[in-house]
Structures are given as C-alpha cells and as structure tokens.
N, C-alpha and C. Protein backbone atom coordinates (compact mmCIF):
# COMPACT_ATOMS: atom_id res chain seq x y z
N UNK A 1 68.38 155.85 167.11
CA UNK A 1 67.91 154.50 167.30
C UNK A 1 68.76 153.48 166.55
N UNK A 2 69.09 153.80 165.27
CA UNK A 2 69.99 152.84 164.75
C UNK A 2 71.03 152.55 165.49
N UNK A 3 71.94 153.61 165.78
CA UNK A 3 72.91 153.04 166.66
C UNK A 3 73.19 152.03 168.13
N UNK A 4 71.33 152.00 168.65
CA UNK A 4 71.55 151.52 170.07
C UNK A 4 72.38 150.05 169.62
N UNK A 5 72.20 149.44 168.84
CA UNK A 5 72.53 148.08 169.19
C UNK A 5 74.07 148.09 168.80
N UNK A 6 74.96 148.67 168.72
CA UNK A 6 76.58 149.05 168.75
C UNK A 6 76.79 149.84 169.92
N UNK A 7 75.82 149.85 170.84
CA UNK A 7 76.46 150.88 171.93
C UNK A 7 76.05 149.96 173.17
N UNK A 8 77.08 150.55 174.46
CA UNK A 8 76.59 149.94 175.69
C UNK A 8 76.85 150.55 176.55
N UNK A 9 76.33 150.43 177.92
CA UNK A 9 76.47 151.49 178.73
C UNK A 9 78.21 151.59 179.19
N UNK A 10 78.42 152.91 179.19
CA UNK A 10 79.96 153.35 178.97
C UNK A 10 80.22 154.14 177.40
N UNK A 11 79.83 153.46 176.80
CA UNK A 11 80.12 154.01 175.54
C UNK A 11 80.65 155.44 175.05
N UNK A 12 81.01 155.70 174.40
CA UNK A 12 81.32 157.20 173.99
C UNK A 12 80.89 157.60 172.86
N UNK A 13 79.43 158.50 172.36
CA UNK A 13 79.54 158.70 171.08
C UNK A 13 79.66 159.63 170.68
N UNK A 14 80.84 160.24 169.73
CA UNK A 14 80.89 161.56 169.45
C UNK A 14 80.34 162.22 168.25
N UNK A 15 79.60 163.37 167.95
CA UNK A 15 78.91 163.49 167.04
C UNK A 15 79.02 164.78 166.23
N UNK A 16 79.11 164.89 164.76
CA UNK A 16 79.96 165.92 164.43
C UNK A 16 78.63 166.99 164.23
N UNK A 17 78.62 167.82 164.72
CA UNK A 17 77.18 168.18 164.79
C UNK A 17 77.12 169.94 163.21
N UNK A 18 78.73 170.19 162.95
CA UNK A 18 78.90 171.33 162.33
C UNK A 18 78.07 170.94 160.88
N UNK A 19 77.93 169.62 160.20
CA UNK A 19 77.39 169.88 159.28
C UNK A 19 75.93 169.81 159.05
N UNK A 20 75.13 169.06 159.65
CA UNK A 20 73.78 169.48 159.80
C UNK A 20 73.61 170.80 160.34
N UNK A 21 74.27 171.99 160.84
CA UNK A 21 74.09 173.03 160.86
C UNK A 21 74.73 173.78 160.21
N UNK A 22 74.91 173.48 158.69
CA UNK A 22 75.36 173.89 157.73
C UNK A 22 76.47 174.57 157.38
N UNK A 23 77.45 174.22 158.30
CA UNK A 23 79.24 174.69 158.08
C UNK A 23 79.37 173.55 157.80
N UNK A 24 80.74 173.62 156.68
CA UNK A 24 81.65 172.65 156.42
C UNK A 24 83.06 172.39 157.22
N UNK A 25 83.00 173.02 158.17
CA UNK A 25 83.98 173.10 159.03
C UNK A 25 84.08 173.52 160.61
N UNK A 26 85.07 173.41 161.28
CA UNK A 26 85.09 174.01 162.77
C UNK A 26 85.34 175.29 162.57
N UNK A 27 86.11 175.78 161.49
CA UNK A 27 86.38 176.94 161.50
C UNK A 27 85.14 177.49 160.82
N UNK A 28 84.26 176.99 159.46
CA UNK A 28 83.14 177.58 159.21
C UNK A 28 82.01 178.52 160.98
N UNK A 29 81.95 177.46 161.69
CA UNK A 29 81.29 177.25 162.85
C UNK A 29 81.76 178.44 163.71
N UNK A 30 83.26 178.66 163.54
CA UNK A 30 83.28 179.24 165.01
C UNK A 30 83.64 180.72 163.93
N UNK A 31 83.90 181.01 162.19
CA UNK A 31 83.48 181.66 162.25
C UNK A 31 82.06 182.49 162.22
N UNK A 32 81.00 181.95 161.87
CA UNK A 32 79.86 181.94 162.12
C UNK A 32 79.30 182.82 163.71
N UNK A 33 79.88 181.69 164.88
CA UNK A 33 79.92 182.65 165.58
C UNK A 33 80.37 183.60 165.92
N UNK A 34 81.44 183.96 165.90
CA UNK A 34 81.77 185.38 165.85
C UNK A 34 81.07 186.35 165.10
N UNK A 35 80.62 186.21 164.04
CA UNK A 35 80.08 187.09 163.49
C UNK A 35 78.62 187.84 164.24
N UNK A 36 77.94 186.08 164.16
CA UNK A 36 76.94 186.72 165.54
C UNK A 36 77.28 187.59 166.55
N UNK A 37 78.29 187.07 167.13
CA UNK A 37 79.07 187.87 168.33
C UNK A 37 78.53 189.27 167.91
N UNK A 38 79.31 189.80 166.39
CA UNK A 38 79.31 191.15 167.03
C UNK A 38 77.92 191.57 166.19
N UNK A 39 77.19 190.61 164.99
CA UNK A 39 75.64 191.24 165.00
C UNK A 39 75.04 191.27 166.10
N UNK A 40 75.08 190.01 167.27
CA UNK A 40 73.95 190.22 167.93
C UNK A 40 74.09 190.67 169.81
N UNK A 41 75.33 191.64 169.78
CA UNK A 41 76.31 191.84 171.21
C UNK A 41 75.29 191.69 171.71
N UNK A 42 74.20 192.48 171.87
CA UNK A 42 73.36 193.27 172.88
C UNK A 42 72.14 191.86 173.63
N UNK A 43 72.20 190.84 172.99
CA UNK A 43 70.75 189.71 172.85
C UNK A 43 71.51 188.98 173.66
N UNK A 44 70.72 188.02 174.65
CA UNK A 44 71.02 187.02 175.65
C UNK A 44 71.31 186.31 175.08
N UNK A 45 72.82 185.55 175.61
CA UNK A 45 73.70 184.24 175.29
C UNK A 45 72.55 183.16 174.65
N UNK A 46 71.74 182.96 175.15
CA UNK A 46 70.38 182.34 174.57
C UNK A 46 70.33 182.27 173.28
N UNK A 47 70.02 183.39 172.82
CA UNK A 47 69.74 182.96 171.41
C UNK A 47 70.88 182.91 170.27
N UNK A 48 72.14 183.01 171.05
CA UNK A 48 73.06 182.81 169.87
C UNK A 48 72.74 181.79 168.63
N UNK A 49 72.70 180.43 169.29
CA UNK A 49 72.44 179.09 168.28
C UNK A 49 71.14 179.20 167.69
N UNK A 50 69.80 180.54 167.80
CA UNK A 50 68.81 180.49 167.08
C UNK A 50 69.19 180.10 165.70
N UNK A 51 68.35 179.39 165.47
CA UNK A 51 68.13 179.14 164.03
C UNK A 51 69.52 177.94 163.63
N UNK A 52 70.03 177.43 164.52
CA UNK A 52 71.25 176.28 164.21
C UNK A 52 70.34 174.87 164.55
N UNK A 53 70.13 175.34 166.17
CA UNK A 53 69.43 174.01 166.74
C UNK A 53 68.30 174.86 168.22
N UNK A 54 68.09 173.65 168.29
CA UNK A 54 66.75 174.11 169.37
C UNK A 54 67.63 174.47 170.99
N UNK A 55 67.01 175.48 171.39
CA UNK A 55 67.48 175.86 172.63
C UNK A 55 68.28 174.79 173.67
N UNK A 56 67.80 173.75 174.02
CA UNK A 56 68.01 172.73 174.97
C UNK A 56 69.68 172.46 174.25
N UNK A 57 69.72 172.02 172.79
CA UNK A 57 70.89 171.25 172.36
C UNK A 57 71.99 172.74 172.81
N UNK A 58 71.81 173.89 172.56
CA UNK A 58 72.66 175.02 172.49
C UNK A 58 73.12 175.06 174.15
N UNK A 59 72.10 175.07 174.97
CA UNK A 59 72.11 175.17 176.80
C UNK A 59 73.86 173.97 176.67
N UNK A 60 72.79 172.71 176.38
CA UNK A 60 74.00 171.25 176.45
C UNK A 60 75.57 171.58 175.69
N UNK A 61 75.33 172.29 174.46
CA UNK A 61 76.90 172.20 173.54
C UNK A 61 77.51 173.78 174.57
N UNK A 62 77.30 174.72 175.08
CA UNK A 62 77.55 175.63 176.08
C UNK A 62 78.43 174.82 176.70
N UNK A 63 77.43 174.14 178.24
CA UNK A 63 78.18 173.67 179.04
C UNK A 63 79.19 172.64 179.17
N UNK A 64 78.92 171.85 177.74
CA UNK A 64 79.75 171.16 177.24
C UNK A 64 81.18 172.26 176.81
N UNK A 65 81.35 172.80 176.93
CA UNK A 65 82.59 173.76 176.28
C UNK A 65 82.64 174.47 177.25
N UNK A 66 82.37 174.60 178.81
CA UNK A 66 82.56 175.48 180.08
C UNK A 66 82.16 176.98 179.83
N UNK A 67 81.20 177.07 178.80
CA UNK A 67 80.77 178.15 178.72
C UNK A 67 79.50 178.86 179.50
N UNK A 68 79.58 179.45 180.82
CA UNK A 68 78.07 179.73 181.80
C UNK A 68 77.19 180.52 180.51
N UNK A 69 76.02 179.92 180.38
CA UNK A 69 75.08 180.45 180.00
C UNK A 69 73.70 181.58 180.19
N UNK A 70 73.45 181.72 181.24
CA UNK A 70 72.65 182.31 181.97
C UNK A 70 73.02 183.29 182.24
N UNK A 71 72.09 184.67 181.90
CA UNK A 71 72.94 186.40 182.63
C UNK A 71 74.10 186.81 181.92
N UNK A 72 74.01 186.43 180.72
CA UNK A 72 75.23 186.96 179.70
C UNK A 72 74.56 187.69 178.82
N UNK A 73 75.23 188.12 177.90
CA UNK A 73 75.57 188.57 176.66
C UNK A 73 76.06 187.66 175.60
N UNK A 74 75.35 188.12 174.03
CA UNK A 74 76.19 187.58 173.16
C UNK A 74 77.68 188.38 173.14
N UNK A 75 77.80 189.43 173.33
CA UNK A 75 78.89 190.08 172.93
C UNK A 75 79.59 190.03 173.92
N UNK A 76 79.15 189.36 174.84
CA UNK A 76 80.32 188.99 176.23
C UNK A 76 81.18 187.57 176.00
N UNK A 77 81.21 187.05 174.76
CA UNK A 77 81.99 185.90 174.71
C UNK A 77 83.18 185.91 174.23
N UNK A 78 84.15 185.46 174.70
CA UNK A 78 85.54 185.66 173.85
C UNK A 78 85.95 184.82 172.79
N UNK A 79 86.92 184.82 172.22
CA UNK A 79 87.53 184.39 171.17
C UNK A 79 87.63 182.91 171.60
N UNK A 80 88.21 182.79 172.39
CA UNK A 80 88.90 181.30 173.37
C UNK A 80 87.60 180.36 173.90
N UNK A 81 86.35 181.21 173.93
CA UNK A 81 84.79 180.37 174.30
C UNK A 81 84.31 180.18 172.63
N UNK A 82 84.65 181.25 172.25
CA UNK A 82 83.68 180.55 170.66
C UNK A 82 84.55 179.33 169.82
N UNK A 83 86.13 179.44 169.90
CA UNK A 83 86.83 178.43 169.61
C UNK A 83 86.38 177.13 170.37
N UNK A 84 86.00 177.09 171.47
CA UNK A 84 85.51 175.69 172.29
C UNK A 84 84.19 175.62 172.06
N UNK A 85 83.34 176.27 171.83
CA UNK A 85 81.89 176.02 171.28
C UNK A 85 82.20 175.40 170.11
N UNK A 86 82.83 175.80 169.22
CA UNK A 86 82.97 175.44 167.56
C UNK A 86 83.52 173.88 167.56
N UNK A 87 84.52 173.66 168.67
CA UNK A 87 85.24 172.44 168.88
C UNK A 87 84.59 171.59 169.36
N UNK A 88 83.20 171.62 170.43
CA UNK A 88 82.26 170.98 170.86
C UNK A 88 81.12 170.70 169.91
N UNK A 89 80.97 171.75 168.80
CA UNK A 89 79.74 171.19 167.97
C UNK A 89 80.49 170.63 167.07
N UNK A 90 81.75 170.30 166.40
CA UNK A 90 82.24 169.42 165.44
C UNK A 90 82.36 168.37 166.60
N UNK A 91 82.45 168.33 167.64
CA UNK A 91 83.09 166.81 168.35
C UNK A 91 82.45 166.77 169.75
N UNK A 92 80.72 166.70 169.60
CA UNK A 92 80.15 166.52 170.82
C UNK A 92 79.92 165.03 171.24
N UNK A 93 80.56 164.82 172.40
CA UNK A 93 80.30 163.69 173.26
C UNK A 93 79.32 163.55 173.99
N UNK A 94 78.30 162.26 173.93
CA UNK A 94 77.62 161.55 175.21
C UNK A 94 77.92 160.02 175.39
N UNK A 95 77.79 160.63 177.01
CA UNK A 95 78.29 159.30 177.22
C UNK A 95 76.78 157.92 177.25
N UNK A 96 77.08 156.85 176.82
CA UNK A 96 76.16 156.13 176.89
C UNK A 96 75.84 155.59 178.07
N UNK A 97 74.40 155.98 178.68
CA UNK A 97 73.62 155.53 179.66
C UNK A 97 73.45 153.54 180.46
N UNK A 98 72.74 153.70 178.72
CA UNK A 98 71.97 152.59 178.69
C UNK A 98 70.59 152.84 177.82
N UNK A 99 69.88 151.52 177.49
CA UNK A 99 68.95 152.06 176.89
C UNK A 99 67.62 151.80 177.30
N UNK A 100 66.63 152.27 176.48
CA UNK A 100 65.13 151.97 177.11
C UNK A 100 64.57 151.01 177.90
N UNK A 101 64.73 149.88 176.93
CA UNK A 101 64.51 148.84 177.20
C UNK A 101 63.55 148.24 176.55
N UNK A 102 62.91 147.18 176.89
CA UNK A 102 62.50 146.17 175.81
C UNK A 102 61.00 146.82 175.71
N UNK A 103 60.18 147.53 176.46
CA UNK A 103 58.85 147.95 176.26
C UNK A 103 59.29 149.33 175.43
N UNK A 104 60.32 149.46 175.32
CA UNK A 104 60.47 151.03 173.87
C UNK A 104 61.44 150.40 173.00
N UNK A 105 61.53 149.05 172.80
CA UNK A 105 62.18 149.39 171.44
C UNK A 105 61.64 148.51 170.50
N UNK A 106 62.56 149.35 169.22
CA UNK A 106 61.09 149.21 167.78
C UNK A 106 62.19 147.96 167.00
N UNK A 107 62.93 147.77 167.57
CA UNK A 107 63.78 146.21 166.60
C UNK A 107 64.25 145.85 168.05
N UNK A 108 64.29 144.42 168.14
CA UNK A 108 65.17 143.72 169.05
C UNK A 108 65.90 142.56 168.21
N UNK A 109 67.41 142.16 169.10
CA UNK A 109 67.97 141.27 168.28
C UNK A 109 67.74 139.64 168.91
N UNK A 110 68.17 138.44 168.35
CA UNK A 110 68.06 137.46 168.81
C UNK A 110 67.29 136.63 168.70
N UNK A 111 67.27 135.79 168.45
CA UNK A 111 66.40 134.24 168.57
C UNK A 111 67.42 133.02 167.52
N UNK A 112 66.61 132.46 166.83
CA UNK A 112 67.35 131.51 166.14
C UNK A 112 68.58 131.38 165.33
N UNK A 113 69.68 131.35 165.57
CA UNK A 113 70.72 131.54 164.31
C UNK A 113 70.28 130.74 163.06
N UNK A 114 70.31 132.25 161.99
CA UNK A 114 69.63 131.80 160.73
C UNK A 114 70.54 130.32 160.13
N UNK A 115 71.76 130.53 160.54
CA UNK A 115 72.31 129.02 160.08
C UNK A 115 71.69 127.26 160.15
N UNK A 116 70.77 127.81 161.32
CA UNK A 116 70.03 126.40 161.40
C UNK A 116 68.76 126.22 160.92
N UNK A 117 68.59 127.19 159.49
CA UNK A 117 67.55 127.00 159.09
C UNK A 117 67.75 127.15 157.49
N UNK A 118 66.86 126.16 156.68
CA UNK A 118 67.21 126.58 154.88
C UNK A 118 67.05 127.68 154.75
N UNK A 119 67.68 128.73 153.99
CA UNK A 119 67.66 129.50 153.43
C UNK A 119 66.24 129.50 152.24
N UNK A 120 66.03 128.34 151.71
CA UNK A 120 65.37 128.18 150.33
C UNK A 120 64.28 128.06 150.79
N UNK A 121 63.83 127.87 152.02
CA UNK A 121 61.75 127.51 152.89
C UNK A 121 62.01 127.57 153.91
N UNK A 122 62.96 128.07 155.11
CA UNK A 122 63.11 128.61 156.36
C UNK A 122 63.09 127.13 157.36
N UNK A 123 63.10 126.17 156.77
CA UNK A 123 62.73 124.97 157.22
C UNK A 123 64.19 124.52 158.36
N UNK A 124 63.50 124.14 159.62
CA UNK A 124 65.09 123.92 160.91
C UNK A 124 65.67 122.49 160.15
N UNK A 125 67.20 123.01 160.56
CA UNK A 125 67.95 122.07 159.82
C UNK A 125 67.88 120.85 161.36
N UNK A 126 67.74 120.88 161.96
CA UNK A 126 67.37 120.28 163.40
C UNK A 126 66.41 119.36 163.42
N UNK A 127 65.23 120.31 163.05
CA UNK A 127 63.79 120.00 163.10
C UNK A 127 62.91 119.48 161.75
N UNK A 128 63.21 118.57 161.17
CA UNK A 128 62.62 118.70 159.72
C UNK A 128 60.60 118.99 159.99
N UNK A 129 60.26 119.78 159.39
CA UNK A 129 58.56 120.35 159.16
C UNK A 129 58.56 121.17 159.98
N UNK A 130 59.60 121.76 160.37
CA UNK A 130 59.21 122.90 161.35
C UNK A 130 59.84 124.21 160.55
N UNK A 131 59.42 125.28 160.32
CA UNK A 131 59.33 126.11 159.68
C UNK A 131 59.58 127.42 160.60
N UNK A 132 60.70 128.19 160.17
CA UNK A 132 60.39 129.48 161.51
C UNK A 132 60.82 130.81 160.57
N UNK A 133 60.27 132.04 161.18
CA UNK A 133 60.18 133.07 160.24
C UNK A 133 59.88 134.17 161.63
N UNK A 134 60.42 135.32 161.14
CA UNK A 134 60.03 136.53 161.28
C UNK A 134 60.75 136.66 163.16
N UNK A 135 60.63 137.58 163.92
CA UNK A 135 61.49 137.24 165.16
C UNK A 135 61.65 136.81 165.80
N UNK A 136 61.45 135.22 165.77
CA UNK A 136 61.94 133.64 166.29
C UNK A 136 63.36 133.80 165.56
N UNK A 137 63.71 134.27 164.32
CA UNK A 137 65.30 134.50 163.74
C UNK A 137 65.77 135.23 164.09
N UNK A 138 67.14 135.27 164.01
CA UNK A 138 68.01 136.33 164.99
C UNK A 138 68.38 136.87 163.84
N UNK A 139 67.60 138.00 162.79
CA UNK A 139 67.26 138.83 162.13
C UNK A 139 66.86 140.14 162.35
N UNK A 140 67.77 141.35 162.19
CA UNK A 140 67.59 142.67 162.55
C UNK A 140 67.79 143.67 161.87
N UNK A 141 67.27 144.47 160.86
CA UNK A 141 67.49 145.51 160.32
C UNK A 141 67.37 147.26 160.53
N UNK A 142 67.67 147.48 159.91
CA UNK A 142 67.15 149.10 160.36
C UNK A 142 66.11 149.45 160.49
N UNK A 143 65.76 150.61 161.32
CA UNK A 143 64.44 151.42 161.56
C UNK A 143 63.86 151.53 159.53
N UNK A 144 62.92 151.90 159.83
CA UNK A 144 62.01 152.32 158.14
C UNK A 144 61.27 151.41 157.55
N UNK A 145 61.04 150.52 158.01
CA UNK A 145 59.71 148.97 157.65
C UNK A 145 60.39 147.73 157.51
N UNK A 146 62.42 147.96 156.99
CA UNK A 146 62.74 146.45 156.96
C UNK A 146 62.23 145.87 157.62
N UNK A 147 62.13 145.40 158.46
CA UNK A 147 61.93 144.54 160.25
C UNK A 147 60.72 143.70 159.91
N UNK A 148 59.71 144.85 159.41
CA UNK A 148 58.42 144.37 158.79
C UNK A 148 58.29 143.39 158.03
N UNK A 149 59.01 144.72 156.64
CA UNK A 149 59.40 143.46 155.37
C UNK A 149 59.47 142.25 155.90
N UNK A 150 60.58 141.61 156.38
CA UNK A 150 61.31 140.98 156.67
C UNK A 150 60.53 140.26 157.14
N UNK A 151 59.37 140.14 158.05
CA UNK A 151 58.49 139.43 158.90
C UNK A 151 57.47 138.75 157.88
N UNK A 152 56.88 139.50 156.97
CA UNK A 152 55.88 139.34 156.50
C UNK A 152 56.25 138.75 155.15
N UNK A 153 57.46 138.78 154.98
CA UNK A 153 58.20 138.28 153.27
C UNK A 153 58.47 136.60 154.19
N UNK A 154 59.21 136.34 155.63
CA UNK A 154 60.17 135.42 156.40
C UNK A 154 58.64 134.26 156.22
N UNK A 155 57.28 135.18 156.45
CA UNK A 155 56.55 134.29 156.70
C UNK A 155 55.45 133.80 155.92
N UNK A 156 55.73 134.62 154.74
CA UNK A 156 55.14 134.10 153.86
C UNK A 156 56.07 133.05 153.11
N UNK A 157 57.18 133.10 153.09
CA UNK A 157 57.95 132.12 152.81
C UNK A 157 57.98 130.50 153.49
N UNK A 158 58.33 131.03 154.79
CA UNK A 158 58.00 129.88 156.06
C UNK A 158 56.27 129.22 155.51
N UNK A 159 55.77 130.29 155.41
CA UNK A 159 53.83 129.27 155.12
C UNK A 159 53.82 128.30 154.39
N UNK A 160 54.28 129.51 153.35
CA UNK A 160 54.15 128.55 151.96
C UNK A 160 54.93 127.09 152.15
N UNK A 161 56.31 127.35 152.16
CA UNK A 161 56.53 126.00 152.39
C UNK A 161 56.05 124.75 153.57
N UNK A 162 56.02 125.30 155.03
CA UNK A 162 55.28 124.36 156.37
C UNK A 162 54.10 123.66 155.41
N UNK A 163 53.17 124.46 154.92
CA UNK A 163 51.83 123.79 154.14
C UNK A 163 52.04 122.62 153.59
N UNK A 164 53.46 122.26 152.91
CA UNK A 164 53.97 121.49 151.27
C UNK A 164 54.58 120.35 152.82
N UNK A 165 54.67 120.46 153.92
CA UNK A 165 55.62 119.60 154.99
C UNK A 165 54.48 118.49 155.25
N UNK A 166 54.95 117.40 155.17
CA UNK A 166 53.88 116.26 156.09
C UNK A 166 54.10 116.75 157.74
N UNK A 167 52.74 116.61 158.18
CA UNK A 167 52.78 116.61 159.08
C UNK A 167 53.38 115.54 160.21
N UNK A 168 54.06 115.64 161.14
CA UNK A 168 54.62 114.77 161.74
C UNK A 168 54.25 114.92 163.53
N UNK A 169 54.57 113.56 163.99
CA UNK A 169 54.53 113.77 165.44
C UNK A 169 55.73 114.25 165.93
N UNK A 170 55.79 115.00 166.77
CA UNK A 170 57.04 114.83 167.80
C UNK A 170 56.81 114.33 169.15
C-alpha cells in the first residue's frame, strides 16, 4: 500500500524477495534449493517453497522463471531451473495494473496546497477566517495512524484558532 502512490499503471516493480525468506543472497537461495532438491526428490514440485512462502507466491515465482509446475518432482529440477528460480526470487517483477480505487483506499492525495495556508493556525492565506485542516490539505502520510494524527492534531489546530477569527461575511 505504501507504494501505490509512486506507481502507475505500466509500472515495473521489482522485488527482492531472497531476504524475507531468509538468504542473504541469490546464491544463499538457489543454494537452499538444491539442497531441497536432493532432501526432498521424491515430494511434488509443490512443496518445494514450503515453509519460504505460501503456495500461490511459489505457483507465481515458478512460472515466473518458465518453470511447469504441475506433475513434477522435486528431484526433477535441474541446475539451470533452480538458478532461474533463485534469480526470480531476488528480482521478481509485477507489472503495475492499476489500482483499487477510491472506495479501497486508506490515504488519498490532494486538496489544498499547504502553501496557501499559515503554517502557525492553518488559516487561508487567500481567505482570511477561514481555517482548513485535515483532507481539504494536500497532506499524505503513511499507512499506521499518521493520516489520523494528522487530521485530528490539523484540526485541532485549525479549531482552536477559527474560534480566536471574527467572524466575517463573504
């Protein structure tokens, strides 16, 4: 999720996937597999990646590396497939779609450029007594409550001061 708003449809993101599955390397990785190779010859291509990642990601980093999955063997893989598995989980590509869209996502960007507003009581440099806070500003942080923060700090700030504003006509 962090990344959607640096990406667009076309995009390329490649993702090094060897160290969350605990090699420090391509070569850690592809020796790793081999070893499986020859602990686990006899067990369906399937469960090679047990215990790395969940079935679905192993099916995807496979065919990503032209490796057929289905009706094999672990011990039916060669040297030249576990080298391209190993090369696909340090450097897996997707390509970018597109994204949800505005009824699934948990930050959106845009509204006011904070430049036209004080910094010191959120007050529009435009608009004097008008006060704006929280995502009327084109203010965006990461997933984990900033967004929140940010809303509930923007507008308690914005209150406090609008309150201290004469009221005016427009």
């Amino acid at each position: 999720m962090q990344c959607a708003r640096y990406s667009a449809p076309g995009t390329v993101l490649s993702i090094d996937l060897t160290g969350g599955m605990g090699f420090g390397s391509e070569e850690d990785a592809s020796r790793e597999l081999s070893r499986r190779r020859g602990m686990y010859a006899p067990l369906p291509l399937e469960q090679l990646m047990t215990g790395l990642c969940v079935p679905r990601l192993a099916s995807c980093l496979c065919q990503a590396a032209g490796i057929r999955w289905k009706d094999r063997l672990i011990g039916s893989l060669t040297d030249r497939e576990i080298g391209r598995l190993a090369a696909v989980m340090r450097d897996f590509r997707l390509s970018v779609r597109g994204v949800k869209g505005f009824e699934s996502a948990q930050v959106t960007a845009g509204g006011i450029d904070v430049s036209g507003v004080s910094p010191e009581n959120l007050e529009s440099l435009c608009q004097p007594g008008l006060h704006i806070c929280g995502e009327m500003l084109d203010v965006d942080g990461d997933c984990g409550g900033f967004n929140l923060m940010f809303a509930f700090g923007s507008g308690i700030l914005a209150g406090l001061n609008g309150r201290k504003a004469p009221w005016r006509t427009v």
